[in-house]
Each structure stands twice: as structure tokens, then as C-alpha cells.
C-alpha atoms as a PDB file:
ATOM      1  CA  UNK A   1       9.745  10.359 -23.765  1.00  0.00           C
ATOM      2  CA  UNK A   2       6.506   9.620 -26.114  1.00  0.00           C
ATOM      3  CA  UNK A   3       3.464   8.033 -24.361  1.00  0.00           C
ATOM      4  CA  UNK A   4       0.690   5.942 -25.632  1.00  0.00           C
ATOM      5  CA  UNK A   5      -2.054   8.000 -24.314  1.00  0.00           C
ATOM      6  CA  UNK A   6      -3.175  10.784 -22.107  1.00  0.00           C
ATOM      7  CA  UNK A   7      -3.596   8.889 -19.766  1.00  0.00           C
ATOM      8  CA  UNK A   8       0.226   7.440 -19.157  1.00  0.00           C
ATOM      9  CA  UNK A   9       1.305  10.739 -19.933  1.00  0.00           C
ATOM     10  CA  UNK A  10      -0.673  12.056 -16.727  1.00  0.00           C
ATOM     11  CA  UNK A  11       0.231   9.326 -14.546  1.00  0.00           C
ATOM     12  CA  UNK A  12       4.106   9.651 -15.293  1.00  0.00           C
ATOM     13  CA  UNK A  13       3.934  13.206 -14.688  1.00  0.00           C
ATOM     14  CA  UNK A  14       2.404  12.948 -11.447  1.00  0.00           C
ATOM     15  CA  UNK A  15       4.810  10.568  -9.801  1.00  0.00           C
ATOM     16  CA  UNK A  16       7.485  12.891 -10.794  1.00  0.00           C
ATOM     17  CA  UNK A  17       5.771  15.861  -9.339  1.00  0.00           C
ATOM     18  CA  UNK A  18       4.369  14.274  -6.420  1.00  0.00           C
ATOM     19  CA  UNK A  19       5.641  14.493  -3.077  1.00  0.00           C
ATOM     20  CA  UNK A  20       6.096  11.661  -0.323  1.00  0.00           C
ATOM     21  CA  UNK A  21       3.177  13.411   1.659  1.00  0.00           C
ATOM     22  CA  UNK A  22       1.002  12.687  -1.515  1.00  0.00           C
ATOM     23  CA  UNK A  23       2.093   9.514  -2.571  1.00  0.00           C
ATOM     24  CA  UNK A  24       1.622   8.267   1.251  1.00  0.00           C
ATOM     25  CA  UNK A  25      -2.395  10.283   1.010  1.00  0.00           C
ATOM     26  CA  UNK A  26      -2.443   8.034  -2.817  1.00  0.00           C
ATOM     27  CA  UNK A  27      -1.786   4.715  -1.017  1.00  0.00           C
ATOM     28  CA  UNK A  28      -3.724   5.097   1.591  1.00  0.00           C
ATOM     29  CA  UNK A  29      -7.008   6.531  -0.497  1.00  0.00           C
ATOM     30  CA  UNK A  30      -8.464   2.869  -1.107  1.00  0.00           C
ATOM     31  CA  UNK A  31     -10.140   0.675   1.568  1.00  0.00           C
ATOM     32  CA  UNK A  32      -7.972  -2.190   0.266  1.00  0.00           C
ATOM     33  CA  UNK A  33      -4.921  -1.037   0.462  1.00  0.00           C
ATOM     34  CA  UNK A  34      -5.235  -0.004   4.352  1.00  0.00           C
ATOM     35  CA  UNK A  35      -6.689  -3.544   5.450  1.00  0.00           C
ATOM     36  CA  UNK A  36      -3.463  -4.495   4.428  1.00  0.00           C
ATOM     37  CA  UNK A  37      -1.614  -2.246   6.217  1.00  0.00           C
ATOM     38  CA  UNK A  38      -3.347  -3.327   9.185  1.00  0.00           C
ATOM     39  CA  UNK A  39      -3.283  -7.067   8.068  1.00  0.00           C
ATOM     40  CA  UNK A  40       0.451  -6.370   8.737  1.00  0.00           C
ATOM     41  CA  UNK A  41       0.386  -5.309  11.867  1.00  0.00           C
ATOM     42  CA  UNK A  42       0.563  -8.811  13.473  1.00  0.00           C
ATOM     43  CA  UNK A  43       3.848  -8.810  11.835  1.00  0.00           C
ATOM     44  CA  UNK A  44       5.388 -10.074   8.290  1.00  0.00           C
ATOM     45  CA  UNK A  45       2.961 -11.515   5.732  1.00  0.00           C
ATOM     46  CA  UNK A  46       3.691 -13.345   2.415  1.00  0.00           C
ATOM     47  CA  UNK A  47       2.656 -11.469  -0.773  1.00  0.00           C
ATOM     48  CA  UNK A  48       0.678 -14.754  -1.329  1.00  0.00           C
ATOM     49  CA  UNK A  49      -2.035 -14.760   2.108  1.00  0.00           C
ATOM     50  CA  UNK A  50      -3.285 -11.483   1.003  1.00  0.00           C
ATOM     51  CA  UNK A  51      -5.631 -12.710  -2.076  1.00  0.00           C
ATOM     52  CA  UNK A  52      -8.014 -15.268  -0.461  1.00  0.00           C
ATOM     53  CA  UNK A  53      -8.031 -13.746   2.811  1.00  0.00           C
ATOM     54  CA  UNK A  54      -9.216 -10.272   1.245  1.00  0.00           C
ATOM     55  CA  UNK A  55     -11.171 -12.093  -1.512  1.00  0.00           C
ATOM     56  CA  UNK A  56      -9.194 -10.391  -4.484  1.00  0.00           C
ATOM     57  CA  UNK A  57      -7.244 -11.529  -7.675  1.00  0.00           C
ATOM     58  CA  UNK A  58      -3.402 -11.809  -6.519  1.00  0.00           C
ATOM     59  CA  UNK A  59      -2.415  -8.912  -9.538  1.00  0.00           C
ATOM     60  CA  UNK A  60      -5.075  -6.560  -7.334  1.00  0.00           C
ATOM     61  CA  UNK A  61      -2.469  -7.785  -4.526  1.00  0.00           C
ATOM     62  CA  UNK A  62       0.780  -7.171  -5.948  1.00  0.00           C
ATOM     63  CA  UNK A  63      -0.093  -3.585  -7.207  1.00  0.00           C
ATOM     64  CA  UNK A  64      -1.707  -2.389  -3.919  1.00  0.00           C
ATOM     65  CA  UNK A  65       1.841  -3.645  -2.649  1.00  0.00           C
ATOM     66  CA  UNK A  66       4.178  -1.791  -5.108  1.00  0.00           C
ATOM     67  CA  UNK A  67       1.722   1.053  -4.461  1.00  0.00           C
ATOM     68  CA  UNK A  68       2.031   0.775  -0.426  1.00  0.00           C
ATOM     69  CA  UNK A  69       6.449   0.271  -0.949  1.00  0.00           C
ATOM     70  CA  UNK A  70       6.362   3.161  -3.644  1.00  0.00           C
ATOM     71  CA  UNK A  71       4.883   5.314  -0.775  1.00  0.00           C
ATOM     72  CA  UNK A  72       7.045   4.282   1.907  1.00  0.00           C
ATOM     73  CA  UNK A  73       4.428   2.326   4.286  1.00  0.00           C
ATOM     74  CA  UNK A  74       5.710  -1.386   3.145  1.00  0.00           C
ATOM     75  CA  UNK A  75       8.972  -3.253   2.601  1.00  0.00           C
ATOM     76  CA  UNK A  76       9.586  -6.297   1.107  1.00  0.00           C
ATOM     77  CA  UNK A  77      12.189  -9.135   0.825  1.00  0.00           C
ATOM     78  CA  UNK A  78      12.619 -12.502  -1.060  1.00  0.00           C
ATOM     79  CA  UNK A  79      12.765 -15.820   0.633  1.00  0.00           C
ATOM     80  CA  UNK A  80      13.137 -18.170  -1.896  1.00  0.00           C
ATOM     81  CA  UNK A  81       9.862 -17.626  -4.592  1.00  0.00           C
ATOM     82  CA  UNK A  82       7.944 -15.624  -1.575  1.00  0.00           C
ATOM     83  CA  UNK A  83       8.307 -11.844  -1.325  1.00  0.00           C
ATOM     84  CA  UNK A  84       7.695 -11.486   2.454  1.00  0.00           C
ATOM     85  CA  UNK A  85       6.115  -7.924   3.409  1.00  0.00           C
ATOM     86  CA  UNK A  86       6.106  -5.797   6.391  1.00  0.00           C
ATOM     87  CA  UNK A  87       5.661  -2.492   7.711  1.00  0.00           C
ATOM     88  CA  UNK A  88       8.103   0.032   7.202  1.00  0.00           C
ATOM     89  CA  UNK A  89       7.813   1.641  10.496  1.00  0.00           C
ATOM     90  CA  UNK A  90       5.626  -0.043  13.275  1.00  0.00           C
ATOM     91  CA  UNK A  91       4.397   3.561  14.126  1.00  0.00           C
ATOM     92  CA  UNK A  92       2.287   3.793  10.987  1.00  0.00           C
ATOM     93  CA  UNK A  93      -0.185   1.779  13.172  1.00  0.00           C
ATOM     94  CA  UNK A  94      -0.275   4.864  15.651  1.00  0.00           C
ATOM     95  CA  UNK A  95      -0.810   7.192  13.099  1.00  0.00           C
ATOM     96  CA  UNK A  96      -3.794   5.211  11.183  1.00  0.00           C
ATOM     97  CA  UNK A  97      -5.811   4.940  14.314  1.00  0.00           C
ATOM     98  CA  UNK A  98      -5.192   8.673  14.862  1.00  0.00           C
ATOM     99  CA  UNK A  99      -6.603   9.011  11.523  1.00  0.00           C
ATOM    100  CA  UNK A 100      -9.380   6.666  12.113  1.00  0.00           C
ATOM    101  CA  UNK A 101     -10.178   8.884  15.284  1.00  0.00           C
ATOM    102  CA  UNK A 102     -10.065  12.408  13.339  1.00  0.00           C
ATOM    103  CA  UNK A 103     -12.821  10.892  10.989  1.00  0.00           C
ATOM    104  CA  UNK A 104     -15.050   8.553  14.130  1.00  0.00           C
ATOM    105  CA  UNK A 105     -14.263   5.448  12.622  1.00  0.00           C
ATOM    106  CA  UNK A 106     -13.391   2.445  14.279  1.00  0.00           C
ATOM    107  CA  UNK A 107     -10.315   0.608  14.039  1.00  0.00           C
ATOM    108  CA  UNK A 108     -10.812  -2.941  12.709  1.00  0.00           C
END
């Protein structure tokens, strides 16, 4: 396979090397993406609420997204034009406020 640039060429490479373990530490690395996970824990969400209530352009949304289902942490389904999202396991929740204890955050 040929690639534009350095860049793609490093990217592909590490989603074929990574692991799930790393891809899950990759989605959750950016403040964004884990407001949504928690966003989600009242239960399903169109892909569409996510932009104004986090105050970010809805392409920001939709790769976060791919980036959260790539990892495992999100599923989605069609209902019509909406992709409706959702956890992929309600324990996630457990395990991020673990997290957030380990490090003396709070949980928002």
C-alpha cells in the first residue's frame, strides 16, 4: 500500500499494531471524548445533541465517535437519518470513576 505522507503511513501502522488495551487508553486520552462517554450514561444519545451541548463542530463529533466505537466503549445504530449511540457496556461507568479516583479527580 503507498501513502501520501509520513504521517498516514504512521497512523495506519499503528492501528494495525495496536492492541484493544491501547486503542481503549487512545480514546479515552482527550477530555472530549470522555464527557461523552459520560454524556451517555443517562442512556442513548443521538449523534446530533453532542455538538451544541459540548460547544464543538459536529465533524469534531462524529470522529470522537468512530474513535470511541473503534475502541470498543460506544455502539451505534440507525433510526431513520439519526445514528443513535450508547455505551457498549454500562460498566465502563464503574471503571471511569475508578480511574477518576486513582488520579483525585472528581466525577462530573
Amino acid at each position: 500500500m503507498q501513502y501520501c505522507t509520513y504521517a498516514q503511513y504512521i497512523k495506519e501502522v499503528a492501528m494495525r499494531e495496536s492492541t484493544p488495551l491501547t486503542r481503549i487508553g487512545k480514546a479515552l486520552s482527550h477530555p472530549l471524548r470522555e464527557r461523552m462517554l459520560w454524556l451517555l450514561a443517562d442512556g442513548e444519545r443521538c449523534g446530533c445533541e453532542f455538538a451544541p451541548e459540548l460547544g464543538v463542530d459536529p465533524s469534531v463529533v462524529s470522529r470522537s465517535l468512530a474513535l470511541l466505537e473503534r475502541a470498543g466503549l460506544v455502539t451505534s445504530r440507525r433510526e431513520g437519518v439519526r445514528v443513535m449511540w450508547s455505551l457498549a457496556d454500562p460498566e465502563l461507568l464503574v471503571v471511569l470513576e475508578r480511574l477518576a479516583e486513582l488520579t483525585g479527580e472528581k466525577v462530573a
